[in-house]
N, C-alpha and C. Protein backbone atom coordinates (compact mmCIF):
# COMPACT_ATOMS: atom_id res chain seq x y z
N UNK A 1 -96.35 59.64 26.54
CA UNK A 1 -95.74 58.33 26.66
C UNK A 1 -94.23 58.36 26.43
N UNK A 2 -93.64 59.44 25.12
CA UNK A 2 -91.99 59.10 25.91
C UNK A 2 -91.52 60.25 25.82
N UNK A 3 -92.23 60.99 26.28
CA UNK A 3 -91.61 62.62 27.03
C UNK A 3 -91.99 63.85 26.50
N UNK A 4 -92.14 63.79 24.98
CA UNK A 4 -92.16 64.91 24.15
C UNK A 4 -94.06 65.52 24.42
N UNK A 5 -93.87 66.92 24.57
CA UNK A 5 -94.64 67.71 25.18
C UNK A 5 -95.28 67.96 23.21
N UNK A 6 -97.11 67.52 22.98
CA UNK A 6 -97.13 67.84 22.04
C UNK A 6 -98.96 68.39 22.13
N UNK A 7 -99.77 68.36 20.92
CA UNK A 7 -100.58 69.30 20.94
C UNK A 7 -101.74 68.54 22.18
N UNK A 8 -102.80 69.18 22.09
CA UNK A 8 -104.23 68.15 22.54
C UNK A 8 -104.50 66.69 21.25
N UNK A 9 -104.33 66.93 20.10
CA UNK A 9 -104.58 65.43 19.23
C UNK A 9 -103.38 64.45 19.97
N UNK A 10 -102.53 64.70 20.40
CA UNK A 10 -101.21 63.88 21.15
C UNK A 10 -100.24 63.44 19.89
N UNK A 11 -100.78 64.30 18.81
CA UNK A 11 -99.17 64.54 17.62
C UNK A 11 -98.59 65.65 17.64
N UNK A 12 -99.36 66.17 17.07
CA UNK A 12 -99.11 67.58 16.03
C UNK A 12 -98.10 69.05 17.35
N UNK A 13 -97.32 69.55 16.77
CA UNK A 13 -96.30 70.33 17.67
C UNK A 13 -97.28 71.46 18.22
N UNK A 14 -96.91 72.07 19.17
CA UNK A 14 -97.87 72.96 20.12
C UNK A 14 -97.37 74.46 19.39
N UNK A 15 -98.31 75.10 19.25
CA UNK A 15 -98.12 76.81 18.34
C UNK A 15 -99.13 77.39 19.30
N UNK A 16 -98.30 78.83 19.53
CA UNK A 16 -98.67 79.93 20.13
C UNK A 16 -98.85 80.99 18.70
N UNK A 17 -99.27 82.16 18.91
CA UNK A 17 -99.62 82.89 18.24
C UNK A 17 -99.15 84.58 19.51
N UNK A 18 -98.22 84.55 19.62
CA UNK A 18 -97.32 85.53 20.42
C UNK A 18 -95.76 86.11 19.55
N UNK A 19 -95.93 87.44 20.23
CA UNK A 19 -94.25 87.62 20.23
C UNK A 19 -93.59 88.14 21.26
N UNK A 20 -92.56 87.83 21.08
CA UNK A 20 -92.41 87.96 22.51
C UNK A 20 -90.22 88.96 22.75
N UNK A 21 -90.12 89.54 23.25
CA UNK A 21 -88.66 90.22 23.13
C UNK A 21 -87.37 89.85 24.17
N UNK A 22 -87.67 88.79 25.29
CA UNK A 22 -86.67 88.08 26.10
C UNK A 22 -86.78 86.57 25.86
N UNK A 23 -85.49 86.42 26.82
CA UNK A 23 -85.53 85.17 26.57
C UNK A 23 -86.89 84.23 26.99
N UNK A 24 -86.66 83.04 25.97
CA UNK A 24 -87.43 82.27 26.87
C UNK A 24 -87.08 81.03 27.49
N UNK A 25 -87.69 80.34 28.55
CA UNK A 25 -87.69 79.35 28.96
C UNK A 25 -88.95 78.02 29.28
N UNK A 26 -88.20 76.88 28.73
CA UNK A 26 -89.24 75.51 29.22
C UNK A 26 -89.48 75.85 30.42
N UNK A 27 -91.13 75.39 30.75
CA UNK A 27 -91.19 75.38 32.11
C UNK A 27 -92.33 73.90 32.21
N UNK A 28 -92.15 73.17 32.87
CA UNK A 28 -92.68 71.73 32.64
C UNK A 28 -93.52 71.43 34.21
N UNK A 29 -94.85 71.48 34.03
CA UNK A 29 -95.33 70.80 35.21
C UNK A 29 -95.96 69.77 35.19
N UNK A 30 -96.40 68.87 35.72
CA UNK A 30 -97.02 67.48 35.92
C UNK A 30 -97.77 67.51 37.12
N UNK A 31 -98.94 66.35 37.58
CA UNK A 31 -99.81 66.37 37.88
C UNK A 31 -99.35 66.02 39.72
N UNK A 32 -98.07 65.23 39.56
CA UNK A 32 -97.75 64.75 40.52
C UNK A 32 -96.25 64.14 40.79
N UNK A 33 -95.36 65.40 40.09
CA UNK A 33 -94.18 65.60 39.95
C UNK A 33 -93.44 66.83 40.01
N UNK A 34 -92.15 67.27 40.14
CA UNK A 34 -91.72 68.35 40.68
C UNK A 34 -91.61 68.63 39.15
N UNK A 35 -92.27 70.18 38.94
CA UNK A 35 -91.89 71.16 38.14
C UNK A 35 -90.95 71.20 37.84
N UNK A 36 -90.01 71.64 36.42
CA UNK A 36 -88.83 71.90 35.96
C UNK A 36 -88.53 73.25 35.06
N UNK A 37 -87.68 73.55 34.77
CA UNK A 37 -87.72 74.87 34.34
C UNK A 37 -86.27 74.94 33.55
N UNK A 38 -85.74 74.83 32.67
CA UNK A 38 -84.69 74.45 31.88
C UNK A 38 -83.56 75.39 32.38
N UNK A 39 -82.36 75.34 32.42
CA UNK A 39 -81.21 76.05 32.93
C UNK A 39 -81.46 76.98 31.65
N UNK A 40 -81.26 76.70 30.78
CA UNK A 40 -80.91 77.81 29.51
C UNK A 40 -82.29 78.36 28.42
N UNK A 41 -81.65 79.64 28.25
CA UNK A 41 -82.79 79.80 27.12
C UNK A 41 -83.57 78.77 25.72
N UNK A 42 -84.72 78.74 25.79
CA UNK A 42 -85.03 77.95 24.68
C UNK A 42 -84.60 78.55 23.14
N UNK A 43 -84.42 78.23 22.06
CA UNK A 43 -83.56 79.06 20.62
C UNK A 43 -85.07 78.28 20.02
N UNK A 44 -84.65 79.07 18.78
CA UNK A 44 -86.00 78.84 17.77
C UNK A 44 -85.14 78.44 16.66
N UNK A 45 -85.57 77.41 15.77
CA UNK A 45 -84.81 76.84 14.70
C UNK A 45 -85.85 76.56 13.67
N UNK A 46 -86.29 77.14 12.41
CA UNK A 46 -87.57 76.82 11.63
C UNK A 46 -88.34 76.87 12.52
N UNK A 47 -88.88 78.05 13.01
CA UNK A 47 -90.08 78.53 13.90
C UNK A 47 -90.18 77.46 14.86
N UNK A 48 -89.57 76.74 15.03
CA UNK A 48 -89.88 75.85 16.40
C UNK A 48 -88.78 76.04 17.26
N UNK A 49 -89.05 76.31 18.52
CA UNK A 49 -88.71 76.14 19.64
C UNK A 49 -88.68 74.24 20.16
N UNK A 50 -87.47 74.19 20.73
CA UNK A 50 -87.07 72.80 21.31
C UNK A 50 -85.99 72.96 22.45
N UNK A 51 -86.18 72.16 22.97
CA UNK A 51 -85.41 71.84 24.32
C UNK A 51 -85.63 70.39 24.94
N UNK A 52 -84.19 69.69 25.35
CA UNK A 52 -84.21 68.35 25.69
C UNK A 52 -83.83 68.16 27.07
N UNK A 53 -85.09 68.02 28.15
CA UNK A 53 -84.47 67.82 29.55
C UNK A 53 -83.75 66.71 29.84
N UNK A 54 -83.79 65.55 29.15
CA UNK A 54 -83.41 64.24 29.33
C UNK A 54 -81.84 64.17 29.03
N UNK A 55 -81.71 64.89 28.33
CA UNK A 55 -80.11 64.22 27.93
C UNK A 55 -78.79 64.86 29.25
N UNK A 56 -78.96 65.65 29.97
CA UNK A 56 -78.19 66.03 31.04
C UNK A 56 -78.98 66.86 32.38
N UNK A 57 -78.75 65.94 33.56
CA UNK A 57 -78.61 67.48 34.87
C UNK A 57 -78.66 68.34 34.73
N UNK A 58 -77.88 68.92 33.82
CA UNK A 58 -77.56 70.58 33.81
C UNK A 58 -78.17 71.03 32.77
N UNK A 59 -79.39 70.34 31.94
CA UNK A 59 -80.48 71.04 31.22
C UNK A 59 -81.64 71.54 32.29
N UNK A 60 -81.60 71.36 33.73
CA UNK A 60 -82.47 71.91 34.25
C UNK A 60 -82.15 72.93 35.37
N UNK A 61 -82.86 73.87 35.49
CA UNK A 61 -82.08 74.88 36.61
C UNK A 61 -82.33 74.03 37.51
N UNK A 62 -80.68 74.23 38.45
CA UNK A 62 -80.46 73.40 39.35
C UNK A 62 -79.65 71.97 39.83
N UNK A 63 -79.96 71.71 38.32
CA UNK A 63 -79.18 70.50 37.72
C UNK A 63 -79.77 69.16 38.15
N UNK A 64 -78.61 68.07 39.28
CA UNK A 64 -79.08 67.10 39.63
C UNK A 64 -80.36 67.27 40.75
N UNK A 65 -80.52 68.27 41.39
CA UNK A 65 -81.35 68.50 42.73
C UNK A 65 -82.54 68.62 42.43
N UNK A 66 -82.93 69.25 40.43
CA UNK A 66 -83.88 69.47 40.11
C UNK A 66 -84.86 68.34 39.21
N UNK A 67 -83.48 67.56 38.63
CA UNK A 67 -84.23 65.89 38.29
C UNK A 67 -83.29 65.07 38.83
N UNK A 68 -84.03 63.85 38.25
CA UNK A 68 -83.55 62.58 38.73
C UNK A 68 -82.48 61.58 37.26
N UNK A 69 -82.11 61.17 37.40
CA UNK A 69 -81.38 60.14 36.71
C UNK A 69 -81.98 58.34 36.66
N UNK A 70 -83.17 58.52 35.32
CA UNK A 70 -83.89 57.55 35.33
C UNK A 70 -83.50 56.34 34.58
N UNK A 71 -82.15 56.57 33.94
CA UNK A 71 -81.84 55.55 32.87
C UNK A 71 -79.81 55.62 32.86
N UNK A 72 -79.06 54.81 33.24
CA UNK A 72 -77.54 54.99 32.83
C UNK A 72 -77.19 54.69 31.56
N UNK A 73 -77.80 53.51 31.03
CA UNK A 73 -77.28 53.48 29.49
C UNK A 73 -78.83 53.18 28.36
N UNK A 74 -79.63 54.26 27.96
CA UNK A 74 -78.61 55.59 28.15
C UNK A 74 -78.92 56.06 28.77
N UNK A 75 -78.08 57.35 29.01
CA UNK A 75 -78.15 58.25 30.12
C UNK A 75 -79.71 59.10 30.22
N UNK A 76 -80.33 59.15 31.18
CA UNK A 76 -81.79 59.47 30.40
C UNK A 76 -81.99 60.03 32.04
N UNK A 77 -82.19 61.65 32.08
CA UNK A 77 -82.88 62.42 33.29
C UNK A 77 -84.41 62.71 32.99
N UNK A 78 -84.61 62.99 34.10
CA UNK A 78 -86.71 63.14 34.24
C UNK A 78 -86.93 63.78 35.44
N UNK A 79 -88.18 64.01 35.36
CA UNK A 79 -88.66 64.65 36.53
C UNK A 79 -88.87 63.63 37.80
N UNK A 80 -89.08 64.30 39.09
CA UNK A 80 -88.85 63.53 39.86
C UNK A 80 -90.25 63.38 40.40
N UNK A 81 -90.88 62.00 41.05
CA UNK A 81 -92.21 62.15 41.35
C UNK A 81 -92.38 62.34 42.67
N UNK A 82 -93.84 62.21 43.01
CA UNK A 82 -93.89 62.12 44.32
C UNK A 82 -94.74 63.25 45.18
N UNK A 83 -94.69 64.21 44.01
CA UNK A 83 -95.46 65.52 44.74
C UNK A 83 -96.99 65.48 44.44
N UNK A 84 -97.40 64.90 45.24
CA UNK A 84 -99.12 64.38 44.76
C UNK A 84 -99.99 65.66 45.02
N UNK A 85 -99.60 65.91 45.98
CA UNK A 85 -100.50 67.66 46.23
C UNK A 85 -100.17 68.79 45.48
N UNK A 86 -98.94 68.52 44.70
CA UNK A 86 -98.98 69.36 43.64
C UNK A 86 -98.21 70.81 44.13
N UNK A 87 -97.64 70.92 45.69
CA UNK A 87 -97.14 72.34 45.99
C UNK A 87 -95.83 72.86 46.01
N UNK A 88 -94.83 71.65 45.05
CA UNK A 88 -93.99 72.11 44.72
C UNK A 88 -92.69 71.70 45.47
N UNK A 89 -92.92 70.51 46.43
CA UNK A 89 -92.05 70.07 47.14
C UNK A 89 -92.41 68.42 47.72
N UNK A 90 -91.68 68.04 47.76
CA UNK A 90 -92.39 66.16 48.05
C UNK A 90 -91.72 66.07 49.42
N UNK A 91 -93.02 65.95 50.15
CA UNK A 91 -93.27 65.92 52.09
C UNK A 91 -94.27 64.47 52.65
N UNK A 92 -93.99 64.48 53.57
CA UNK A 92 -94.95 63.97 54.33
C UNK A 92 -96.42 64.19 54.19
N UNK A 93 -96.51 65.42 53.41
CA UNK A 93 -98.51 65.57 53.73
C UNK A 93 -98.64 64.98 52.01
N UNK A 94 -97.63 65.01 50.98
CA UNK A 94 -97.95 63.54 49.93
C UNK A 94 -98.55 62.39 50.14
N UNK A 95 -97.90 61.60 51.14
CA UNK A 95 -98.00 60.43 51.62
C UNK A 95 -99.48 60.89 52.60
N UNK A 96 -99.26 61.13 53.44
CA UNK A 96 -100.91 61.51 54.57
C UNK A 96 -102.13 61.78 53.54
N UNK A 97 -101.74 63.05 52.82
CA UNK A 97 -103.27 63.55 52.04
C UNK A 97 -103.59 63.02 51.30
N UNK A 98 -102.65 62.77 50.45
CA UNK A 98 -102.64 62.33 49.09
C UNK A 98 -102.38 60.50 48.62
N UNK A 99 -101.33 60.29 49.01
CA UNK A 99 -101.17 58.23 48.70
C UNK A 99 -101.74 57.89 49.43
N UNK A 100 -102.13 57.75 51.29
CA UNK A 100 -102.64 57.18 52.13
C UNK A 100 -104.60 57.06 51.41
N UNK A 101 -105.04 57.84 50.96
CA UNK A 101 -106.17 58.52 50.99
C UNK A 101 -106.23 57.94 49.59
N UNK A 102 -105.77 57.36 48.56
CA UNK A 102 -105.85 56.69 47.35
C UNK A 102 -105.30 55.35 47.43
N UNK A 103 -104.66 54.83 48.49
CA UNK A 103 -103.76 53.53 48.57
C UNK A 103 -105.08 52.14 48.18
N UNK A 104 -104.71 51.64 47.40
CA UNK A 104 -105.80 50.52 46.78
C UNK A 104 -106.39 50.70 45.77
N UNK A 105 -106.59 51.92 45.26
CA UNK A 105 -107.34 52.35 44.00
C UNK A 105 -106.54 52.48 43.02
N UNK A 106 -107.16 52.22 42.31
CA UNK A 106 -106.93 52.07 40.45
C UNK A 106 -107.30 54.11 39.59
N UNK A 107 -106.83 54.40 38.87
CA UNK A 107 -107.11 55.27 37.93
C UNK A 107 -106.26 56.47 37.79
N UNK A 108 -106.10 57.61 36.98
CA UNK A 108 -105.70 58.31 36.82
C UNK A 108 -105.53 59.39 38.37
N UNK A 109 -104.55 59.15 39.05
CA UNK A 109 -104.80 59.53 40.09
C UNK A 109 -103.73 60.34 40.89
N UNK A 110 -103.13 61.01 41.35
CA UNK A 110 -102.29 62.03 42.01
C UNK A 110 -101.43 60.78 42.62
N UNK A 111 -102.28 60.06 43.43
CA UNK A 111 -101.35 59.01 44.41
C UNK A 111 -100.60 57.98 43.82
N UNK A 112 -100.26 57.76 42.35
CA UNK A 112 -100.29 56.74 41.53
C UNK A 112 -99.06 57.73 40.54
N UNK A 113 -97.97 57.62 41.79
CA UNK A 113 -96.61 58.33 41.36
C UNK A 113 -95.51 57.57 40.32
N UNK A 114 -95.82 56.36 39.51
CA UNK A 114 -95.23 55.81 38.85
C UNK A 114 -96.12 55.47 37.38
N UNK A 115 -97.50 56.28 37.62
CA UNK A 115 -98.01 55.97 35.97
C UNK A 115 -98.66 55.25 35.90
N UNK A 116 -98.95 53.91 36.35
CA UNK A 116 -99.61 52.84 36.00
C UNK A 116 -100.87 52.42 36.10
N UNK A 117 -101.81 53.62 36.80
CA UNK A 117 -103.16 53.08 37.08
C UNK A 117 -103.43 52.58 38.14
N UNK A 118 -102.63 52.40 39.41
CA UNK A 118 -102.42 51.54 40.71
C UNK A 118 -101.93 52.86 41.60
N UNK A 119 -102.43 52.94 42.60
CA UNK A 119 -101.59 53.51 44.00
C UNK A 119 -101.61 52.58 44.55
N UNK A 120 -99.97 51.99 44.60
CA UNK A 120 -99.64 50.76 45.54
C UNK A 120 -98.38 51.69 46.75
N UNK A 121 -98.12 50.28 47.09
CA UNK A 121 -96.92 50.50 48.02
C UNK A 121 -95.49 51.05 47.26
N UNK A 122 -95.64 50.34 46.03
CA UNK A 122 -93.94 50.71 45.24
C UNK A 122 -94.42 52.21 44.68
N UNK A 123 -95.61 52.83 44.86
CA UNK A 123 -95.35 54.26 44.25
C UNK A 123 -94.87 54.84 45.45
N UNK A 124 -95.14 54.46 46.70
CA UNK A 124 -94.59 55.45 48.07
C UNK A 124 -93.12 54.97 48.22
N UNK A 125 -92.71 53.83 48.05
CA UNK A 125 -91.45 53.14 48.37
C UNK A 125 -90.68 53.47 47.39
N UNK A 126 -90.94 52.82 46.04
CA UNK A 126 -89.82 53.42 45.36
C UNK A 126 -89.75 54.53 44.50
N UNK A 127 -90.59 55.56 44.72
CA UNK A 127 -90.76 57.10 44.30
C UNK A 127 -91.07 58.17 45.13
N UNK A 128 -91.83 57.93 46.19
CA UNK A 128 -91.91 59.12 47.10
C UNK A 128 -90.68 59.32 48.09
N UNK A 129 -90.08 58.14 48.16
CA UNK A 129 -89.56 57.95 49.70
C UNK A 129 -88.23 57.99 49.08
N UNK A 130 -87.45 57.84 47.71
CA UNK A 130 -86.11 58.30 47.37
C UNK A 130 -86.02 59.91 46.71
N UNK A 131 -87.43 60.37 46.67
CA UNK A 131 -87.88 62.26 46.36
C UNK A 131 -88.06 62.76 47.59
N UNK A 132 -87.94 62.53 48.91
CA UNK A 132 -88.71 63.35 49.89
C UNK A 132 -87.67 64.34 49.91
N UNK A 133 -88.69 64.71 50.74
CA UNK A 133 -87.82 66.43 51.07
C UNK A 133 -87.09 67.26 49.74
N UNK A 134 -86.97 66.99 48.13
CA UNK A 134 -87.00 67.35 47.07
C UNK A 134 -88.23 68.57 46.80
N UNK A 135 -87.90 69.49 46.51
CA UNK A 135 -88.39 70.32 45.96
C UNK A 135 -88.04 71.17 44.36
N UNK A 136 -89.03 71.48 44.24
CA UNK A 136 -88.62 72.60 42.76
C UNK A 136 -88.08 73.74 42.65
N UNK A 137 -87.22 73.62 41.66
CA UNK A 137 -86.54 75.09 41.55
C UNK A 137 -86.98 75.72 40.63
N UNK A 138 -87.95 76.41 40.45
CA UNK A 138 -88.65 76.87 39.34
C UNK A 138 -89.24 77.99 40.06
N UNK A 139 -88.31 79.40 40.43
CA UNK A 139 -88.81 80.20 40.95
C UNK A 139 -90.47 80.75 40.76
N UNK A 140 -90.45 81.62 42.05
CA UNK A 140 -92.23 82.09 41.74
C UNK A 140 -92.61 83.50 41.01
């Protein structure tokens, strides 16, 4: 609900049990949004690892091309929606396979690019159709 990536209870901080000798990096996917992958290494501070995509463009590789600019005051970046099929780029076969093929229904759903429980018209209008042709930079 307002961004922060946390365990399965939906509090408690996420722990690995790894070590690891390079850098690392956030890599953020969603169900029906373009992947992100942070420009810079993540740092560890009291055994936690943190990283904030929201506060600038250029926290994500790629910068503006890779999110969107969801808020001016304040300044608040996010991922961009729209990719309902999930392959890493927001096209035309979103809209065909995916919103056309859910348009009217209610629930947790791929086509229902704004969150709310609805695949309407304003998830294709005002989220697919200002993401098209957007893709992820989150090499393979």
């Amino acid at each position: 609900n307002n961004g922060n990536v946390v365990g399965l209870d939906g509090s408690s901080t996420i722990s690995f049990s790894v070590t690891h000798s390079n850098n690392l990096y956030a890599v953020i996917w969603h169900r029906n949004h373009l992947g992100v992958i942070s420009a810079n290494p993540i740092v560890e501070s009291g055994g936690i690892y943190s990283y904030n995509f929201s506060s600038s463009a250029s926290q994500a590789f790629g910068g503006s091309a890779a999110q969107v600019q969801l808020s001016s005051l304040p300044v608040i970046w996010g991922m961009m929606a729209g990719d309902g099929n999930g392959d890493g780029d927001v096209s035309i076969s979103d809209i065909d396979n995916v919103w056309r093929v859910q348009a009217g229904t209610n629930g947790y759903l791929e086509g229902d690019f704004d969150m709310d429980n609805k695949v309407m018209n304003q998830d294709k209008n005002d989220l697919w159709f200002p993401n098209n042709t957007k893709w992820s930079f989150i090499p393979e």
